[in-house]
PDB file of N, CA and C in Angstrom:
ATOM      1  N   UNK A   1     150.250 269.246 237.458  1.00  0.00           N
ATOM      2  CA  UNK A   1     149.342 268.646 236.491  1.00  0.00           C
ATOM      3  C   UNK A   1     149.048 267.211 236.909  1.00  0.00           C
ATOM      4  N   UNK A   2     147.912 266.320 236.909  1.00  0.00           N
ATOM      5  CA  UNK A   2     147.268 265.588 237.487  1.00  0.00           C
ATOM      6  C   UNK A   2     146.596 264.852 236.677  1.00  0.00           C
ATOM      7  N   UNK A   3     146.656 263.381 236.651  1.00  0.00           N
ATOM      8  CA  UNK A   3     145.983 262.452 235.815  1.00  0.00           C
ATOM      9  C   UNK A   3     145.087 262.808 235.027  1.00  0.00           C
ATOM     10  N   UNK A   4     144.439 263.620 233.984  1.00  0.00           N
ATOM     11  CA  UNK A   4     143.028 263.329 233.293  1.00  0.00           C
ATOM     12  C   UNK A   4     142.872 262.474 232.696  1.00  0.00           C
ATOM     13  N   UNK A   5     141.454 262.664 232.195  1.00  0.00           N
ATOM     14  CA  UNK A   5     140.710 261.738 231.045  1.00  0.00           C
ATOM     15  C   UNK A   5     141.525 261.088 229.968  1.00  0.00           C
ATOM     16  N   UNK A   6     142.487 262.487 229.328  1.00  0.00           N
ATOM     17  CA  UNK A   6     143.053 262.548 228.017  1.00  0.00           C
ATOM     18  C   UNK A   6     144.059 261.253 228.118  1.00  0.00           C
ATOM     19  N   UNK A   7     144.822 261.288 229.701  1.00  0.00           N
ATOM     20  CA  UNK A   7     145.562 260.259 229.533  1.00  0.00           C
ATOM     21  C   UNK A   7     145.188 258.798 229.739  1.00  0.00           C
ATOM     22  N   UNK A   8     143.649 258.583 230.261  1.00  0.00           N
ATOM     23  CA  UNK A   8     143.476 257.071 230.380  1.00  0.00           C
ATOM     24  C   UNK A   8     142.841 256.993 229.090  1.00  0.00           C
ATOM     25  N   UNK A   9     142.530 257.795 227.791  1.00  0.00           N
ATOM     26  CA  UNK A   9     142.194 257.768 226.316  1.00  0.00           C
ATOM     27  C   UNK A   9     143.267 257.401 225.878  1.00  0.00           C
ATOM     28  N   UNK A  10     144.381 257.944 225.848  1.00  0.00           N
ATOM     29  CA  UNK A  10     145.308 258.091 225.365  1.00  0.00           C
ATOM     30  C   UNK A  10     146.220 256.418 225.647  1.00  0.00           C
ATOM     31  N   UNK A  11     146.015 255.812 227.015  1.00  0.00           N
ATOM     32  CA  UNK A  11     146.206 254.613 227.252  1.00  0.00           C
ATOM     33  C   UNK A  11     145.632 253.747 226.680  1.00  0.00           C
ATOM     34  N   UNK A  12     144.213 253.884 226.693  1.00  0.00           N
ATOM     35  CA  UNK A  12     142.825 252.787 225.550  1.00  0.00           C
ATOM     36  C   UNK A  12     143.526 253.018 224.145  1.00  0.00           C
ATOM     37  N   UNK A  13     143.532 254.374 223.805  1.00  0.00           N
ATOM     38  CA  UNK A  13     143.697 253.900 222.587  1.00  0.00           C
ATOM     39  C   UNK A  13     145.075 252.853 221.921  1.00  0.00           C
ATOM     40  N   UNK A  14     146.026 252.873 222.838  1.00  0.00           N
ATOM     41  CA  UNK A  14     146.968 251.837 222.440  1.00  0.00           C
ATOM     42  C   UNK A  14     146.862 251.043 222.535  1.00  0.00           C
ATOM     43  N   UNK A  15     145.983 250.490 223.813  1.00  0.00           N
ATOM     44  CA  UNK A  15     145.982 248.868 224.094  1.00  0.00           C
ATOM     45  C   UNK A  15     144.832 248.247 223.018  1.00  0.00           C
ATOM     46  N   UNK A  16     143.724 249.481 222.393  1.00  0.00           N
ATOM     47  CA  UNK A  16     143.088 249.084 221.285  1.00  0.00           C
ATOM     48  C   UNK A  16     143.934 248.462 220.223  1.00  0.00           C
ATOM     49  N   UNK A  17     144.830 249.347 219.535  1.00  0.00           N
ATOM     50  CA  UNK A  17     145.914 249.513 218.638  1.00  0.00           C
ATOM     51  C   UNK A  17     146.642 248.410 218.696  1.00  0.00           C
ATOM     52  N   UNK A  18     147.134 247.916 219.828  1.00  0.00           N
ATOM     53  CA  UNK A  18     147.825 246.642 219.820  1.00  0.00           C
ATOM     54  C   UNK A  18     146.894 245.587 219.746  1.00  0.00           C
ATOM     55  N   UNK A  19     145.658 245.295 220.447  1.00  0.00           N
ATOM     56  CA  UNK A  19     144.713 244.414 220.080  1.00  0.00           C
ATOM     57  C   UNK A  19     144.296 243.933 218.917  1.00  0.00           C
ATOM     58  N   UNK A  20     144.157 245.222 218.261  1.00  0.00           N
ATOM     59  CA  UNK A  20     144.070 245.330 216.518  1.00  0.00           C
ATOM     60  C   UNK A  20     145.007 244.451 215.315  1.00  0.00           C
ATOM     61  N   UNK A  21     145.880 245.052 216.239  1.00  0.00           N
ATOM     62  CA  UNK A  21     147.223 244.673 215.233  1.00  0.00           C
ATOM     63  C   UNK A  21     147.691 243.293 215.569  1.00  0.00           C
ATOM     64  N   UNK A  22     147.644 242.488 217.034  1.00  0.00           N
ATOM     65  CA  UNK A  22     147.453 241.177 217.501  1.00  0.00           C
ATOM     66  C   UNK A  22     146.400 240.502 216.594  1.00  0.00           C
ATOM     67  N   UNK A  23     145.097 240.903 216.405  1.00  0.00           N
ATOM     68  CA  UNK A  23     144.082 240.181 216.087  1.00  0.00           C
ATOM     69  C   UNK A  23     144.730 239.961 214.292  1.00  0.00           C
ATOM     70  N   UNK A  24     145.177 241.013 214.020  1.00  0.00           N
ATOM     71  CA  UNK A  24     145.125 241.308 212.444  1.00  0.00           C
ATOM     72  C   UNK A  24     146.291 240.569 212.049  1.00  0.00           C
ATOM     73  N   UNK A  25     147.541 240.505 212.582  1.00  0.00           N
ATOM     74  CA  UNK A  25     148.957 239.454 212.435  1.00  0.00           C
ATOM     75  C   UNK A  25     149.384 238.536 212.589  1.00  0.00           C
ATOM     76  N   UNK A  26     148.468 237.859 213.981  1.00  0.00           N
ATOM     77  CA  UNK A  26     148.647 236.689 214.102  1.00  0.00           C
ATOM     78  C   UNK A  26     147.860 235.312 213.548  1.00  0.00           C
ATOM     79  N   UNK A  27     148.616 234.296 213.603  1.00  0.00           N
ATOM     80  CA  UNK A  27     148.108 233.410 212.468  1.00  0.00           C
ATOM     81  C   UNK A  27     147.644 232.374 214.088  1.00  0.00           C
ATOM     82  N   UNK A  28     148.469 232.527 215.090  1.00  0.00           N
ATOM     83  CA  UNK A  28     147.960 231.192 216.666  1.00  0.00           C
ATOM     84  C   UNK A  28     146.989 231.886 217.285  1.00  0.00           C
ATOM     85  N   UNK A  29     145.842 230.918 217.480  1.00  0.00           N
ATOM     86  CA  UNK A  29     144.688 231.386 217.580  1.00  0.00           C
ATOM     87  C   UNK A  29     144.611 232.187 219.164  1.00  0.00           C
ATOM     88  N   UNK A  30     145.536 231.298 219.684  1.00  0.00           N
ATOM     89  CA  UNK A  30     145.899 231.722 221.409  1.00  0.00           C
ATOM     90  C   UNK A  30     146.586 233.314 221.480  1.00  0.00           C
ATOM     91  N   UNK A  31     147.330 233.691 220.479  1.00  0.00           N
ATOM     92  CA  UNK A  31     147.861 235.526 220.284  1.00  0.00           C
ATOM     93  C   UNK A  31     146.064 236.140 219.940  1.00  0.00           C
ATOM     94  N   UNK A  32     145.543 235.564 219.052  1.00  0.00           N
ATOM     95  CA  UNK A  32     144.557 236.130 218.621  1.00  0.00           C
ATOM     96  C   UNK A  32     143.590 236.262 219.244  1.00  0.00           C
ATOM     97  N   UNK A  33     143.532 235.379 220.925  1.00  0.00           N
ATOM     98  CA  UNK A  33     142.768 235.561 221.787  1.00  0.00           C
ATOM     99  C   UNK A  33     143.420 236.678 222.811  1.00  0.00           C
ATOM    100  N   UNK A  34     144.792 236.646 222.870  1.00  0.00           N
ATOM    101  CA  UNK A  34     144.977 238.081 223.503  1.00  0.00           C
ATOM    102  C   UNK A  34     145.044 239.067 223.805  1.00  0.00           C
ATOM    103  N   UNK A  35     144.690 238.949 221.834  1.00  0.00           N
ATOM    104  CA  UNK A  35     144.999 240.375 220.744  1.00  0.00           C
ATOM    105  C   UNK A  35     143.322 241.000 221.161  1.00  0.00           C
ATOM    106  N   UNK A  36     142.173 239.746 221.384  1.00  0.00           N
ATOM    107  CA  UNK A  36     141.331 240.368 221.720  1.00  0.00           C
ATOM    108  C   UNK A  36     140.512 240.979 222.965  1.00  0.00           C
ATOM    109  N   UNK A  37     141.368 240.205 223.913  1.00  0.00           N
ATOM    110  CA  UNK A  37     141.410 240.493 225.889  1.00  0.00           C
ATOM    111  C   UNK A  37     142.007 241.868 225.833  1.00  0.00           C
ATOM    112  N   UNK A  38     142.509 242.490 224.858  1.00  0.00           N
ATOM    113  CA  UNK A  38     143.507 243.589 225.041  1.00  0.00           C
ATOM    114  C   UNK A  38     142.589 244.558 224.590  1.00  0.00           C
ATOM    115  N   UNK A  39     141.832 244.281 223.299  1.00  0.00           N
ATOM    116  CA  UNK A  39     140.328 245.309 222.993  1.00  0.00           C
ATOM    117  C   UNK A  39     139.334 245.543 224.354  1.00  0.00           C
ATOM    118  N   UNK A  40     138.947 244.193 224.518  1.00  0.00           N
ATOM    119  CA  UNK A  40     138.593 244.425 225.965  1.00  0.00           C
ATOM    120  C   UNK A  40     138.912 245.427 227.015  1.00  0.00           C
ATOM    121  N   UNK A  41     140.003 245.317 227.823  1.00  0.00           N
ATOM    122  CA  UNK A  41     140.374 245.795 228.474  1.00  0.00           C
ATOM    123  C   UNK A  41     140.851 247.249 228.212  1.00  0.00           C
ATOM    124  N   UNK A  42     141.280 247.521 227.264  1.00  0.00           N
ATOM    125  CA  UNK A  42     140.946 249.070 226.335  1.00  0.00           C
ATOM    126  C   UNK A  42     139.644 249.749 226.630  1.00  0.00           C
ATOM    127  N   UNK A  43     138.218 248.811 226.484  1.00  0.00           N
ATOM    128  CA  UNK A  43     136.939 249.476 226.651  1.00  0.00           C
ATOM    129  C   UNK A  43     136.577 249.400 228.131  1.00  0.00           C
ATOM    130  N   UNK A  44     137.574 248.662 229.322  1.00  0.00           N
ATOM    131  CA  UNK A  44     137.048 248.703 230.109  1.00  0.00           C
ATOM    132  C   UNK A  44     137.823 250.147 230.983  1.00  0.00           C
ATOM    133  N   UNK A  45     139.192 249.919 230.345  1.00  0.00           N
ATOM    134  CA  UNK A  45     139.730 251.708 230.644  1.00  0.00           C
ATOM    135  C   UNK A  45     138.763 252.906 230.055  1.00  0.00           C
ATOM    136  N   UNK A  46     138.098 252.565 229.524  1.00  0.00           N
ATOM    137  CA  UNK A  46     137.134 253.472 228.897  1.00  0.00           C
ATOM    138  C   UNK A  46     135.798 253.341 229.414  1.00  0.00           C
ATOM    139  N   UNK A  47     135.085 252.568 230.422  1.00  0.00           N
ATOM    140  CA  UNK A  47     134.277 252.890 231.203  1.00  0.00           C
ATOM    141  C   UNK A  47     134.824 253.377 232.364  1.00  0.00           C
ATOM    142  N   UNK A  48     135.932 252.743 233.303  1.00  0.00           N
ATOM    143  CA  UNK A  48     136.394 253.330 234.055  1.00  0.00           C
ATOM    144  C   UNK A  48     136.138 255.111 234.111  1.00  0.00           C
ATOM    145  N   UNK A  49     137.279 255.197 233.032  1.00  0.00           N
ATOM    146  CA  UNK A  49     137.288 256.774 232.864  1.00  0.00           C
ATOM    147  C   UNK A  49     136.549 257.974 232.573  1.00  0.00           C
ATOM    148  N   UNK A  50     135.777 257.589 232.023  1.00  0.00           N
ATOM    149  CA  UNK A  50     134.194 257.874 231.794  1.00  0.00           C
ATOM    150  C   UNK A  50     133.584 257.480 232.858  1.00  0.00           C
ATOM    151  N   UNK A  51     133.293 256.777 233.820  1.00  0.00           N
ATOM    152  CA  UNK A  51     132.691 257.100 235.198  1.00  0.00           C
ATOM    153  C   UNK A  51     133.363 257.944 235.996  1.00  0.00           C
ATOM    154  N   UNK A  52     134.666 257.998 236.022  1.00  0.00           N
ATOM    155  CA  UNK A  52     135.420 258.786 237.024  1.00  0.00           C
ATOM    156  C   UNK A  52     134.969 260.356 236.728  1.00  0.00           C
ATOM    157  N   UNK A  53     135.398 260.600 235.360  1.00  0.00           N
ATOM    158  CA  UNK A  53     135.385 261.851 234.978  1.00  0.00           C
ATOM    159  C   UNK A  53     134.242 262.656 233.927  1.00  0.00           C
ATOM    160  N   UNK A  54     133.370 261.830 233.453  1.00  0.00           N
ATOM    161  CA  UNK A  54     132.042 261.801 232.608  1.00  0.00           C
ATOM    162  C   UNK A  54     131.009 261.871 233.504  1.00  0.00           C
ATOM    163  N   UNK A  55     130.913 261.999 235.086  1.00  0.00           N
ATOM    164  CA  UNK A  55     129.718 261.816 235.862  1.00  0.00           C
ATOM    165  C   UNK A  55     128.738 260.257 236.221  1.00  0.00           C
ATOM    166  N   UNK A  56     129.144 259.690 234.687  1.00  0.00           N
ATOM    167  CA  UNK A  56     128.691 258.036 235.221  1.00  0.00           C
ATOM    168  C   UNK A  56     129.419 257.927 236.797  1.00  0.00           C
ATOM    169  N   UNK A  57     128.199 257.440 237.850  1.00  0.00           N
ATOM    170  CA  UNK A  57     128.089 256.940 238.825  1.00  0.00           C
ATOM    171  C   UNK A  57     129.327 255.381 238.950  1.00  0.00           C
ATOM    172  N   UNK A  58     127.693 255.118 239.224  1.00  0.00           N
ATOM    173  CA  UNK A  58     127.953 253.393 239.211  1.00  0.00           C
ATOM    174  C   UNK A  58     127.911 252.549 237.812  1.00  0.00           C
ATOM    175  N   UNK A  59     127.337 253.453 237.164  1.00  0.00           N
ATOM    176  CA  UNK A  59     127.232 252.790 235.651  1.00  0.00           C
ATOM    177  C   UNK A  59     128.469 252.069 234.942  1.00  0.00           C
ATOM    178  N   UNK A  60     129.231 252.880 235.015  1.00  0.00           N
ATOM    179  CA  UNK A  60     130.369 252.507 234.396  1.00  0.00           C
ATOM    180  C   UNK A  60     131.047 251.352 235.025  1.00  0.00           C
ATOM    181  N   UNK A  61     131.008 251.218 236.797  1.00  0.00           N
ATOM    182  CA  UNK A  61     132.000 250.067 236.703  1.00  0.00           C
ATOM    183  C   UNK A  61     131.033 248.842 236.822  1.00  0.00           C
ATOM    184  N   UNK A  62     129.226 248.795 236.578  1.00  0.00           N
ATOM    185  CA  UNK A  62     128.537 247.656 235.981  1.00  0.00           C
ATOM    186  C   UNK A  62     129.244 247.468 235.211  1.00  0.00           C
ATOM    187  N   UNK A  63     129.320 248.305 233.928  1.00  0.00           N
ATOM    188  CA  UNK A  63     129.726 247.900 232.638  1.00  0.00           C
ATOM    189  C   UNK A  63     131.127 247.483 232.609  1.00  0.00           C
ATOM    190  N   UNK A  64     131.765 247.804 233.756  1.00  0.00           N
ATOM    191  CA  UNK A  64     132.981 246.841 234.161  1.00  0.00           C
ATOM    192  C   UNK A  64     133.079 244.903 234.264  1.00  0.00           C
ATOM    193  N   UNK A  65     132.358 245.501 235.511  1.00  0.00           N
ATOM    194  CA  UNK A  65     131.975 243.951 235.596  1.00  0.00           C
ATOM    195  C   UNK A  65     131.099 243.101 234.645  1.00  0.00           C
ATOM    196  N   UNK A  66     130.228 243.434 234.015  1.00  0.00           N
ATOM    197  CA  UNK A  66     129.792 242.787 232.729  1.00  0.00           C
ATOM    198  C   UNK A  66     131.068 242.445 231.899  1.00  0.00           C
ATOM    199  N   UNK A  67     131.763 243.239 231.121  1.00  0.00           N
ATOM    200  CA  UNK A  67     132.653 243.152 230.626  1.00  0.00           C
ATOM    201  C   UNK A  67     133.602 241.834 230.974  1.00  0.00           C
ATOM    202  N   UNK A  68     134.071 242.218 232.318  1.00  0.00           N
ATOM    203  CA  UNK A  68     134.595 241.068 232.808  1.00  0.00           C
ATOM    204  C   UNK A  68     134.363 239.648 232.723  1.00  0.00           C
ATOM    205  N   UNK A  69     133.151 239.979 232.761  1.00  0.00           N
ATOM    206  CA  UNK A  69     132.433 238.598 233.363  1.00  0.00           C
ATOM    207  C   UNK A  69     131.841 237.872 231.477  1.00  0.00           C
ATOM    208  N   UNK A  70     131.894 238.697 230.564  1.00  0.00           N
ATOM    209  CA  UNK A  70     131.953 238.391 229.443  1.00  0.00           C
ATOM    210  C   UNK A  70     133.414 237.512 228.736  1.00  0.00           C
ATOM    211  N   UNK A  71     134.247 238.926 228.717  1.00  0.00           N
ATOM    212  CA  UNK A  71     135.798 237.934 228.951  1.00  0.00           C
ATOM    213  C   UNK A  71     135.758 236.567 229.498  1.00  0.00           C
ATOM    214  N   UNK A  72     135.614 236.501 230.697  1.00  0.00           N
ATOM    215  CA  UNK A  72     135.953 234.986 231.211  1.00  0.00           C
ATOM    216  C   UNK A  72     135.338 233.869 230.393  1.00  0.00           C
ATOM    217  N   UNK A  73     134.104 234.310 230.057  1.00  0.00           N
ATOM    218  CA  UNK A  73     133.287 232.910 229.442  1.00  0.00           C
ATOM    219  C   UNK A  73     133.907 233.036 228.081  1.00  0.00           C
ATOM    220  N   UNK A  74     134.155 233.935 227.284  1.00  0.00           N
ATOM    221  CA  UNK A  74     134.690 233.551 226.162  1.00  0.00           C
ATOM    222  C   UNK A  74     135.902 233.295 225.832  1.00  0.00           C
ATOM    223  N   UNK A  75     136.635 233.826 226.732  1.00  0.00           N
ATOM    224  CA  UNK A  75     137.894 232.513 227.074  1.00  0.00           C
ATOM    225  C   UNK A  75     137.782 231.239 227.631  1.00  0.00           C
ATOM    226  N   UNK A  76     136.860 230.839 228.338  1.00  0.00           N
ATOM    227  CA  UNK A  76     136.578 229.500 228.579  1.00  0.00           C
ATOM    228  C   UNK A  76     136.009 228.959 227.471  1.00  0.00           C
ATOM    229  N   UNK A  77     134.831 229.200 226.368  1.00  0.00           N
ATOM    230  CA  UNK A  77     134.843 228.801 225.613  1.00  0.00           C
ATOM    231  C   UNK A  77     135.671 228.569 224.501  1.00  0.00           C
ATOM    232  N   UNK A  78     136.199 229.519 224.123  1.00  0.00           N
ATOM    233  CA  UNK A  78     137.411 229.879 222.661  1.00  0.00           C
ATOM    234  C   UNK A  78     138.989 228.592 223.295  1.00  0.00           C
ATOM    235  N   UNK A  79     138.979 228.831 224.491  1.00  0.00           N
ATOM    236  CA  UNK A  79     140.110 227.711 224.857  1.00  0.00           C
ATOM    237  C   UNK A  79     139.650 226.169 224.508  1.00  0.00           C
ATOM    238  N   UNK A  80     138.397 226.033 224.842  1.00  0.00           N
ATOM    239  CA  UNK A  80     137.836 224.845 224.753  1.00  0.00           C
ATOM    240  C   UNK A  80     137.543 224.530 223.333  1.00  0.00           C
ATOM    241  N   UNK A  81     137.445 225.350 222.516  1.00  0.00           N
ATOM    242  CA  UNK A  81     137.455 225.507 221.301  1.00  0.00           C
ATOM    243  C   UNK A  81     138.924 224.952 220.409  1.00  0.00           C
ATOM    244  N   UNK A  82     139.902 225.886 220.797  1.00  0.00           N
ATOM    245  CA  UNK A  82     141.366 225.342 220.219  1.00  0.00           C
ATOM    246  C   UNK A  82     141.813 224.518 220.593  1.00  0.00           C
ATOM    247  N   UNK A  83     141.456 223.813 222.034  1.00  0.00           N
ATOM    248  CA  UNK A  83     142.010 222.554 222.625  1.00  0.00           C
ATOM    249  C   UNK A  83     141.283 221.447 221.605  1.00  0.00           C
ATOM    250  N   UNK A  84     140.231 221.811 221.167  1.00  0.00           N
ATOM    251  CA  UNK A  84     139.577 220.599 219.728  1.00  0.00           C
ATOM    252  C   UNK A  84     140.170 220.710 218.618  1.00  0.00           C
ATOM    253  N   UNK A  85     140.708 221.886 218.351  1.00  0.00           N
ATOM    254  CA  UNK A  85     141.286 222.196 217.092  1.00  0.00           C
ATOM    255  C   UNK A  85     142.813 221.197 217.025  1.00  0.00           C
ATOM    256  N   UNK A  86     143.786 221.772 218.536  1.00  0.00           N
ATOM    257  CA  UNK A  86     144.923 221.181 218.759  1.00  0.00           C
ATOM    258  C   UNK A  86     144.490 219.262 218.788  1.00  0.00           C
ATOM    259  N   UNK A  87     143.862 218.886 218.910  1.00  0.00           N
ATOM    260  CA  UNK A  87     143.981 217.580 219.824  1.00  0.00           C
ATOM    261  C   UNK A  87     143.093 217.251 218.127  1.00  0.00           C
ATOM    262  N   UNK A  88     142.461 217.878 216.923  1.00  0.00           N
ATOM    263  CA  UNK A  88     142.541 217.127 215.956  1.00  0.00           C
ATOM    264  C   UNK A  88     143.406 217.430 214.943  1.00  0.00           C
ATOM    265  N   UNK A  89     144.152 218.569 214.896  1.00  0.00           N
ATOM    266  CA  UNK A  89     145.314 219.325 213.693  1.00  0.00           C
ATOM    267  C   UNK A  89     146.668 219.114 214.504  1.00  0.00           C
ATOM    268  N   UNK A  90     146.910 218.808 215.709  1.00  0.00           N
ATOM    269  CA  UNK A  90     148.311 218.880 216.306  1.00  0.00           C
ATOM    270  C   UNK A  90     148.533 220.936 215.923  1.00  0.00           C
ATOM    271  N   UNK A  91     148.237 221.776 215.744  1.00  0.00           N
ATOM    272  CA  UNK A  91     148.661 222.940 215.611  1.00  0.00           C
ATOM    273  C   UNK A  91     147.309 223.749 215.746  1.00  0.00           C
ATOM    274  N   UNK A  92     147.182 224.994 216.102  1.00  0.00           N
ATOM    275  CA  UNK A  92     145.910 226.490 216.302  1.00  0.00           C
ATOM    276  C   UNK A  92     146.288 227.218 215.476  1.00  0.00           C
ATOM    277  N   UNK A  93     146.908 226.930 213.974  1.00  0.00           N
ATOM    278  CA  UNK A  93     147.005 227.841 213.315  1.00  0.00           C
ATOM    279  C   UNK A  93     145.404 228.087 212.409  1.00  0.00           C
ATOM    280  N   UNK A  94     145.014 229.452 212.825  1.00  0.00           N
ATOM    281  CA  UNK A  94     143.926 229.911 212.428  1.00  0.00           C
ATOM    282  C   UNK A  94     143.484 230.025 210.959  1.00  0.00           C
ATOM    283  N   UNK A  95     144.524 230.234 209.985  1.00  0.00           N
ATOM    284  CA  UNK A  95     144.498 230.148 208.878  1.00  0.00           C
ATOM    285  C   UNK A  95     144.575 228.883 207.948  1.00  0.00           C
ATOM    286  N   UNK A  96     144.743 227.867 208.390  1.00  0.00           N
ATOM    287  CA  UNK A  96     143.927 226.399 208.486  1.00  0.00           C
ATOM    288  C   UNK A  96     142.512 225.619 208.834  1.00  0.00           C
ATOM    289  N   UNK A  97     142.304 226.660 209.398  1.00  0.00           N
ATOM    290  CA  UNK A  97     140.943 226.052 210.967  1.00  0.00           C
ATOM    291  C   UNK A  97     139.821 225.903 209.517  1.00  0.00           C
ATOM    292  N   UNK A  98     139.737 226.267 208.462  1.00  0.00           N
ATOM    293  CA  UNK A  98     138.746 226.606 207.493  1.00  0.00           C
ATOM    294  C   UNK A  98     138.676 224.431 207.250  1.00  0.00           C
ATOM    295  N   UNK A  99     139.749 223.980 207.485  1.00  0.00           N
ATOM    296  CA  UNK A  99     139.515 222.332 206.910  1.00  0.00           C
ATOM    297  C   UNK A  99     138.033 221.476 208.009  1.00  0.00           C
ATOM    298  N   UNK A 100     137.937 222.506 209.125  1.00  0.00           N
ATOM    299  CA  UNK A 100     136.889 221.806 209.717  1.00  0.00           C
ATOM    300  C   UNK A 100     135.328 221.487 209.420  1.00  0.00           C
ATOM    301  N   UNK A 101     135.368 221.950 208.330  1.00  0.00           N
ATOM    302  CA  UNK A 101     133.978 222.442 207.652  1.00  0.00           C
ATOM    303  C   UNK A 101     134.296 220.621 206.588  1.00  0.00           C
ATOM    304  N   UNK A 102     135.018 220.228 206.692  1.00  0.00           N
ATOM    305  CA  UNK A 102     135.313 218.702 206.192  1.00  0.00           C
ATOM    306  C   UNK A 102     134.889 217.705 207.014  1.00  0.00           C
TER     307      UNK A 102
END
C-alpha cells in the first residue's frame, strides 16, 4: 500500500486543525501568526496533492508558489505590525491591541 491522496488530506486536515485552534487560543499575536502559516501550509498540501493526484498539471504548484509568495509578505508586514505594537505596549498581547484606536 502506497502513499494516496487520503493521506496528504488526512495530513491538511490537522495542520488546518492546529492552525485553527492556534489562531482561536492564543492571546501573542506572534502564536497567532503561526497558528495562521500553519492554515497556509495545510492549503498548500492541498494543492500539492490535488496536482499530483487530481490531474492538475502545473496548476497546482502556481498556486503553490503564489501561496508562498503571499505568506512571506504577510509576515513581513504583520511582523512590522507587532514590532509597533511591542515598541508602544512593551507586550503583543492581541486582546489589548483594541487601545490603538486611542
Amino acid at each position: 500500500m502506497g502513499i494516496g491522496l487520503t493521506h496528504y488530506l488526512i495530513i491538511s486536515i490537522l495542520l488546518f486543525a492546529l492552525g485553527v485552534f492556534g489562531i482561536a487560543t492564543r492571546k501573542n499575536a506572534i502564536l497567532v501568526l503561526m497558528g495562521l502559516e500553519l492554515i497556509l501550509n495545510s492549503a498548500n498540501i492541498n494543492f500539492i496533492a490535488f496536482a499530483r493526484f487530481g490531474g492538475m498539471n502545473i496548476e497546482g504548484h502556481v498556486a503553490v508558489i503564489f501561496v508562498i509568495i503571499l505568506a512571506a509578505a504577510e509576515v513581513a508586514v504583520a511582523l512590522a505590525i507587532i514590532l509597533n505594537i511591542y515598541q508602544n505596549f512593551r507586550h503583543v498581547d492581541v486582546d489589548e491591541i483594541n487601545q490603538l484606536k486611542d
